[in-house]
N, C-alpha and C. Protein backbone atom coordinates (compact mmCIF):
# COMPACT_ATOMS: atom_id res chain seq x y z
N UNK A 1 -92.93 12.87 70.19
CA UNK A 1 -92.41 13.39 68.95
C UNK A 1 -91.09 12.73 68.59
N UNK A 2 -90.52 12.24 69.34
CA UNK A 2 -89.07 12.04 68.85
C UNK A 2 -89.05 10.34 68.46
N UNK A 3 -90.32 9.19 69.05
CA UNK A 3 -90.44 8.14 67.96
C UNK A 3 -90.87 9.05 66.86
N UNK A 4 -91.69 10.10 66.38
CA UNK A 4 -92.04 9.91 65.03
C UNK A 4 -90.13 10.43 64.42
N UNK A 5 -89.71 11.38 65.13
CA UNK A 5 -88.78 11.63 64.31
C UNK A 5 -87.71 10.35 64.04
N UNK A 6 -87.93 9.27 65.20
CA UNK A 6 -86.88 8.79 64.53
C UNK A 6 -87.18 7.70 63.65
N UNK A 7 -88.90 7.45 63.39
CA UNK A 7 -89.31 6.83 62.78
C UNK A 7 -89.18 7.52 60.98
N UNK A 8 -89.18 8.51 60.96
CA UNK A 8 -88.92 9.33 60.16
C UNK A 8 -87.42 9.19 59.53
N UNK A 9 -86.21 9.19 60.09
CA UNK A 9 -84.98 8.98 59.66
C UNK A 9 -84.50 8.27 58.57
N UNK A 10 -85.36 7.01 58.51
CA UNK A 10 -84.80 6.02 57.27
C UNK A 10 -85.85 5.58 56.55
N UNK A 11 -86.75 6.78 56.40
CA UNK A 11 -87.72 7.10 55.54
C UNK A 11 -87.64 8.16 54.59
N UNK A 12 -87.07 9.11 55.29
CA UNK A 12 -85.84 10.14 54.69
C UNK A 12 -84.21 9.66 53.59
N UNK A 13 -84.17 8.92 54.71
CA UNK A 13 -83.17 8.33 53.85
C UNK A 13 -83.40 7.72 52.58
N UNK A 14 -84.30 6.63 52.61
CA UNK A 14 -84.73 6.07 51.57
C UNK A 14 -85.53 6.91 50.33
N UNK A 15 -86.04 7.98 50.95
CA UNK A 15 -86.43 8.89 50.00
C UNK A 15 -85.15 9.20 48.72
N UNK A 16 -84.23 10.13 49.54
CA UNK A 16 -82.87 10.33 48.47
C UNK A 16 -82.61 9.59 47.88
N UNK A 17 -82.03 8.12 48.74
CA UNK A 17 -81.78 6.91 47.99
C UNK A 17 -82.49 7.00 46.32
N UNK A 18 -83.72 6.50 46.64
CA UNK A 18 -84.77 6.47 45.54
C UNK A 18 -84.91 8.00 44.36
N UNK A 19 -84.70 9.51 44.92
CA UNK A 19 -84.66 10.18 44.10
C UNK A 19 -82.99 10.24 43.41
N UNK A 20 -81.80 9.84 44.28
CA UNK A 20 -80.80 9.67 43.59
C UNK A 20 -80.98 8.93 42.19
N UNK A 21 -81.52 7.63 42.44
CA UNK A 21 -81.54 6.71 41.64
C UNK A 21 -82.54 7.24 40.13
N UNK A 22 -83.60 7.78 40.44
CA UNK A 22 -84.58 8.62 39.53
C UNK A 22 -83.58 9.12 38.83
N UNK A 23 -82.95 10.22 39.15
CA UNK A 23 -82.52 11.29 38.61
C UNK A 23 -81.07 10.80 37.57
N UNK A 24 -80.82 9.67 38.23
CA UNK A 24 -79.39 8.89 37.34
C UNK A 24 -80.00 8.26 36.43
N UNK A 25 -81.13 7.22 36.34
CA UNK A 25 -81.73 7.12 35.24
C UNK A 25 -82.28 8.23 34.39
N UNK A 26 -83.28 9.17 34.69
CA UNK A 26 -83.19 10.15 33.78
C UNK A 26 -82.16 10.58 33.34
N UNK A 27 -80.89 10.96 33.55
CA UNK A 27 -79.71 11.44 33.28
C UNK A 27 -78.84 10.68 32.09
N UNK A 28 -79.09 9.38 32.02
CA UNK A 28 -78.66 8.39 31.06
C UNK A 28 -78.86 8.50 30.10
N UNK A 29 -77.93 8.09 29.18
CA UNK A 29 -77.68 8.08 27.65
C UNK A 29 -79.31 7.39 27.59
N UNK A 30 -80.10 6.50 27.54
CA UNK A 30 -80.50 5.51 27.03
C UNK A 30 -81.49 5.27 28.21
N UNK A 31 -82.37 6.62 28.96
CA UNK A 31 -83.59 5.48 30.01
C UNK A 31 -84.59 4.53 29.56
N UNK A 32 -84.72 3.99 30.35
CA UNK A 32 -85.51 2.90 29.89
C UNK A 32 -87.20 3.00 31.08
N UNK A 33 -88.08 2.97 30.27
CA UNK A 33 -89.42 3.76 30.19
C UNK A 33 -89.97 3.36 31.57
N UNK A 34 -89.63 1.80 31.40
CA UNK A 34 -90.24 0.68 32.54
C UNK A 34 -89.87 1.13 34.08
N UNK A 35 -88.43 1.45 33.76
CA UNK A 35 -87.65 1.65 35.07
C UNK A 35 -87.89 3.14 35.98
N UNK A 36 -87.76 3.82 34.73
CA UNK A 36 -88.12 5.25 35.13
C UNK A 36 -89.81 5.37 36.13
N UNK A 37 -90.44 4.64 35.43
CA UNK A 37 -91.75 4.59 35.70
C UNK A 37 -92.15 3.74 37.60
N UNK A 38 -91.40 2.64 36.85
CA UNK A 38 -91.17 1.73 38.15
C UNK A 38 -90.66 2.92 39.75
N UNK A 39 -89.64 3.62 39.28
CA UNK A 39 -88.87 4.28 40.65
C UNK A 39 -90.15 5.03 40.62
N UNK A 40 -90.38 5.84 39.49
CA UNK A 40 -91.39 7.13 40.27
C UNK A 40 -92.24 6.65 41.19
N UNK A 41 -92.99 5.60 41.01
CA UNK A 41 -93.95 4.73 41.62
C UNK A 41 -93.86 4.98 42.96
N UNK A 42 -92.54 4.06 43.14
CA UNK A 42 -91.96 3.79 44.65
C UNK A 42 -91.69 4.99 45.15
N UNK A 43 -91.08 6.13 44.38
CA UNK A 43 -90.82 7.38 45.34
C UNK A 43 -91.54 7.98 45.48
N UNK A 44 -92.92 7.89 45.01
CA UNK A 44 -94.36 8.62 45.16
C UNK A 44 -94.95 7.86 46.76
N UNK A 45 -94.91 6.67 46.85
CA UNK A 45 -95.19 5.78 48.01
C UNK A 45 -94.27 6.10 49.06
N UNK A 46 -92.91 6.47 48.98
CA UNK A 46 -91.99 7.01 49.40
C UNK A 46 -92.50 8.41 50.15
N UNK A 47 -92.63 9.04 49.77
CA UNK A 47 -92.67 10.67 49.57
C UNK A 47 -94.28 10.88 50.60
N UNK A 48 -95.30 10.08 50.27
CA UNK A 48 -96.74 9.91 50.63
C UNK A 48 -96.26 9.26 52.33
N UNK A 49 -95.59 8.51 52.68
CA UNK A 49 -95.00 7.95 53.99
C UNK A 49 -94.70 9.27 54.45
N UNK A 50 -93.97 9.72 53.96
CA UNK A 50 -92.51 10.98 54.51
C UNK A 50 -93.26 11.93 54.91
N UNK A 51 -94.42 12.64 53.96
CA UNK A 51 -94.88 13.42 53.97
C UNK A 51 -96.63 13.79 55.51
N UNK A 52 -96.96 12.19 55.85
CA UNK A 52 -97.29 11.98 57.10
C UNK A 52 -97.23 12.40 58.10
N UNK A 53 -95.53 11.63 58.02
CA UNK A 53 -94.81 12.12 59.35
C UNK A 53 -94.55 13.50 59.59
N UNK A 54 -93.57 14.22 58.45
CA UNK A 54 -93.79 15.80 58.57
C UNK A 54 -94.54 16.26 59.12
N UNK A 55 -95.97 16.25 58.39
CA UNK A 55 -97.26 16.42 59.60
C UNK A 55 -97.48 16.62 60.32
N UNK A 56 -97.34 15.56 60.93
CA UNK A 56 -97.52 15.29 62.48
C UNK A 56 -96.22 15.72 63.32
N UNK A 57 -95.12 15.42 62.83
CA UNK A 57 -93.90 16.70 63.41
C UNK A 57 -94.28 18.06 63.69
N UNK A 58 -94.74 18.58 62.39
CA UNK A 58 -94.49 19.87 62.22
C UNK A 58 -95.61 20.25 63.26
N UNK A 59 -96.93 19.87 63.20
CA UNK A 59 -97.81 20.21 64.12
C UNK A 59 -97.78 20.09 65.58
N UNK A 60 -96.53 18.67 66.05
CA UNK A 60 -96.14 18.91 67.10
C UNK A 60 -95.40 20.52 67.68
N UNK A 61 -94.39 20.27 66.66
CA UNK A 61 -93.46 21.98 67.02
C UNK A 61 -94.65 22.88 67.00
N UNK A 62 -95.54 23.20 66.28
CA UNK A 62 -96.48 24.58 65.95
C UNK A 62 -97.04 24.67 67.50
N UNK A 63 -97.65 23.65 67.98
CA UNK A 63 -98.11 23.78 69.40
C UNK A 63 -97.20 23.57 70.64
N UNK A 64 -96.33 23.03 70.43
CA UNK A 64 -95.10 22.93 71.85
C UNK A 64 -93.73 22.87 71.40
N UNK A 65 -93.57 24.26 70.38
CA UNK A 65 -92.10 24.91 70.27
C UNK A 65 -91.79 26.41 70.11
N UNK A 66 -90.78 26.38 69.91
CA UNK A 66 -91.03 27.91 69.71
C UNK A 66 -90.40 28.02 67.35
N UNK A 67 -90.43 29.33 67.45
CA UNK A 67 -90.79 29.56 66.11
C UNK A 67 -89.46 28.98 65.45
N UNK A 68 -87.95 29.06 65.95
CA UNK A 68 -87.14 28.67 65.39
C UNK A 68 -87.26 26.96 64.96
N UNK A 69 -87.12 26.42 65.64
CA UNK A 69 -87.01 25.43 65.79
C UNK A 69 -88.41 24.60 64.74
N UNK A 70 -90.12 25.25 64.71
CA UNK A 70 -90.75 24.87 63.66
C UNK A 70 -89.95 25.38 62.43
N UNK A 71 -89.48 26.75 62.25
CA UNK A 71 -89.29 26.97 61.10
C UNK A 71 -88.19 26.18 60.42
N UNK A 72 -86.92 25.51 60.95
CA UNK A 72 -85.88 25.17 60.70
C UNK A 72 -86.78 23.53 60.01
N UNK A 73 -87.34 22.64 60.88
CA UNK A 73 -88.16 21.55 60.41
C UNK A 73 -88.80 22.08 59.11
N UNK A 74 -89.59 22.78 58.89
CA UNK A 74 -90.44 23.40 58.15
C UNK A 74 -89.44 23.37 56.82
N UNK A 75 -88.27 24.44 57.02
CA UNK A 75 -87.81 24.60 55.92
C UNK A 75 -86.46 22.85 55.40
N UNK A 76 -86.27 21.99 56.32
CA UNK A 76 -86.46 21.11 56.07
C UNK A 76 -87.62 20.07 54.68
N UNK A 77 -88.98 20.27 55.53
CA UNK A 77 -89.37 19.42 54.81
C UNK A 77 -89.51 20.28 53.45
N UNK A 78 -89.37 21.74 53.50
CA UNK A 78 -90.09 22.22 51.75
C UNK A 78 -88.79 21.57 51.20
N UNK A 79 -87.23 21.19 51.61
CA UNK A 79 -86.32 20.49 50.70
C UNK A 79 -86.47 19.41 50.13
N UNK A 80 -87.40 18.59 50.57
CA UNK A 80 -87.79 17.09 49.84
C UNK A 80 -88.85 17.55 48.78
N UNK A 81 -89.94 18.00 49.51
CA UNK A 81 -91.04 18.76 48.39
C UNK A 81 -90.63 19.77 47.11
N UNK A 82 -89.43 20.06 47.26
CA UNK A 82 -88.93 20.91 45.73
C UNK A 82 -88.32 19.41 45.37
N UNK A 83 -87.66 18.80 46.00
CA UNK A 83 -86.69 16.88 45.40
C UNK A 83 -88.26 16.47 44.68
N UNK A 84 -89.37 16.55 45.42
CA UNK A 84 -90.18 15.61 44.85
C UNK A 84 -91.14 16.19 43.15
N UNK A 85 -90.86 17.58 43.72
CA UNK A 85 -91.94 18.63 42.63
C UNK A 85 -90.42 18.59 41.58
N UNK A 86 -89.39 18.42 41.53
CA UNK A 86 -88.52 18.74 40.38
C UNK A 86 -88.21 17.24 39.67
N UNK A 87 -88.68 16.16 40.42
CA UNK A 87 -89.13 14.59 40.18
C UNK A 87 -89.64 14.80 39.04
N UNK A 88 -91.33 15.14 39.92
CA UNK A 88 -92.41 15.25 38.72
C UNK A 88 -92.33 15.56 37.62
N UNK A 89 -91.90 16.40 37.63
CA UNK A 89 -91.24 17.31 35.94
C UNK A 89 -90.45 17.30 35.21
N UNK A 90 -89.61 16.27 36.09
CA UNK A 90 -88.83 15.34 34.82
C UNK A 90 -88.96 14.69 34.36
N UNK A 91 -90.10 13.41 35.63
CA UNK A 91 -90.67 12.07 34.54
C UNK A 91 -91.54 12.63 33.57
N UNK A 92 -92.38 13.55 33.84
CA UNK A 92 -93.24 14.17 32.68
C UNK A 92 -92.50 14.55 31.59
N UNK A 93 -91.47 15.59 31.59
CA UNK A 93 -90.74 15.48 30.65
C UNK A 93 -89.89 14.48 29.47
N UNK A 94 -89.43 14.24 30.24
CA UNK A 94 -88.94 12.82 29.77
C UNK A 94 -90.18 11.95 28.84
N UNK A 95 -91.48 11.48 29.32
CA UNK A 95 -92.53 11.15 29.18
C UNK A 95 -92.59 11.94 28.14
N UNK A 96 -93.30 13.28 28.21
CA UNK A 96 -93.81 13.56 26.93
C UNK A 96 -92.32 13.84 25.69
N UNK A 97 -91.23 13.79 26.24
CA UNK A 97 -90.36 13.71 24.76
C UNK A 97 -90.24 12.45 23.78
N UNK A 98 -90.55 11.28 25.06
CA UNK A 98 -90.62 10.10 24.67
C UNK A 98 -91.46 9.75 23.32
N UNK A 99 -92.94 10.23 24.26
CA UNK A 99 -94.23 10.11 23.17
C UNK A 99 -94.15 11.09 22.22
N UNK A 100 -93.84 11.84 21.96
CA UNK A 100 -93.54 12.93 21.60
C UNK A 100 -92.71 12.33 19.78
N UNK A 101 -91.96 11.47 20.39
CA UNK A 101 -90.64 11.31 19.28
C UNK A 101 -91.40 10.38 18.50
N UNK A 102 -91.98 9.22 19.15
CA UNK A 102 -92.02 8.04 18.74
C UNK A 102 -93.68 8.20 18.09
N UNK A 103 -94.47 8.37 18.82
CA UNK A 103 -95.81 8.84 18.18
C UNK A 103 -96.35 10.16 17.46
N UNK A 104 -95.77 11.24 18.08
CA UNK A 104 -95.94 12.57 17.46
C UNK A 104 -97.24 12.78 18.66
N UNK A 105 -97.47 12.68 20.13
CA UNK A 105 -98.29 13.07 20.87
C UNK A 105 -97.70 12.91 21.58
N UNK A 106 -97.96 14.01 22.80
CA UNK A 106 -97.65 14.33 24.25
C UNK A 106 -98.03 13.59 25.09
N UNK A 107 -97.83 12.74 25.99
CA UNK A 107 -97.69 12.10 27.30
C UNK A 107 -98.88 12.94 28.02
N UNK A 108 -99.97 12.59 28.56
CA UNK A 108 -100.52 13.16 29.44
C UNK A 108 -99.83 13.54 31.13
N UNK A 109 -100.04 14.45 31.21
CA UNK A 109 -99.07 14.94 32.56
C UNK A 109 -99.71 14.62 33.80
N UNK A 110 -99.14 14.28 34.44
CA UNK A 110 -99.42 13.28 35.82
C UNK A 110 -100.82 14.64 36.42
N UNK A 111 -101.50 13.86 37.41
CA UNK A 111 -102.81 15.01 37.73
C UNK A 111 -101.90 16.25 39.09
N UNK A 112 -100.76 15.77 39.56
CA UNK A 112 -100.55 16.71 40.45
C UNK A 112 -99.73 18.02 39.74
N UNK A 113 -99.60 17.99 38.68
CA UNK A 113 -98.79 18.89 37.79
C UNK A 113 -99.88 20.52 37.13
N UNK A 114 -101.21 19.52 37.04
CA UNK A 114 -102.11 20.24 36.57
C UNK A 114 -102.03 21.56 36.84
């Protein structure tokens, strides 16, 4: 368990990295469609890595830990999964204000939003 965790570390890291960066472009006077689109990409590929490992962590602790110690991991990973679910709903947002302005139609919303 502790290669995955530490394989895990700067996969984590790079996660924030990448939702920092999301969230400063959305935040901008002026995003630009390409870019926005481009990060989500990568932090979806990001997030799909991260979310692996958790996995296989968490299922380690469930069978050879005791409850603190899963739950503390646990409530760990739901902190990236609200980073990644409050992602989603901004590029969508963003997205459909976009289309929204410029065409007068809504952006179809990504399928995990459904």
């Amino acid at each position: 368990m502790e290669l995955l965790v530490k394989k895990r570390g700067p996969i984590r890291a790079n996660f924030t990295k990448s939702y920092n960066v999301i969230m400063e472009k959305l935040n901008a006077d002026d995003p630009i469609e390409r870019e926005i689109k481009s990060n989500f990409a990568n932090l979806e590929r990001i997030y799909s890595d991260l979310t692996e490992l958790d996995s296989q962590i968490c299922g380690f602790l469930l069978e050879n830990s005791n409850d603190d110690k899963y739950e503390a991991e646990y409530l760990a990973v739901e902190e990236y999964s609200a980073k990644m679910t409050l992602t989603e709903i901004s590029v969508d947002m963003y997205l459909n204000k976009k289309y929204e302005s410029e065409r007068g139609s809504v952006y179809p919303i990504s399928p995990q939003i459904k």
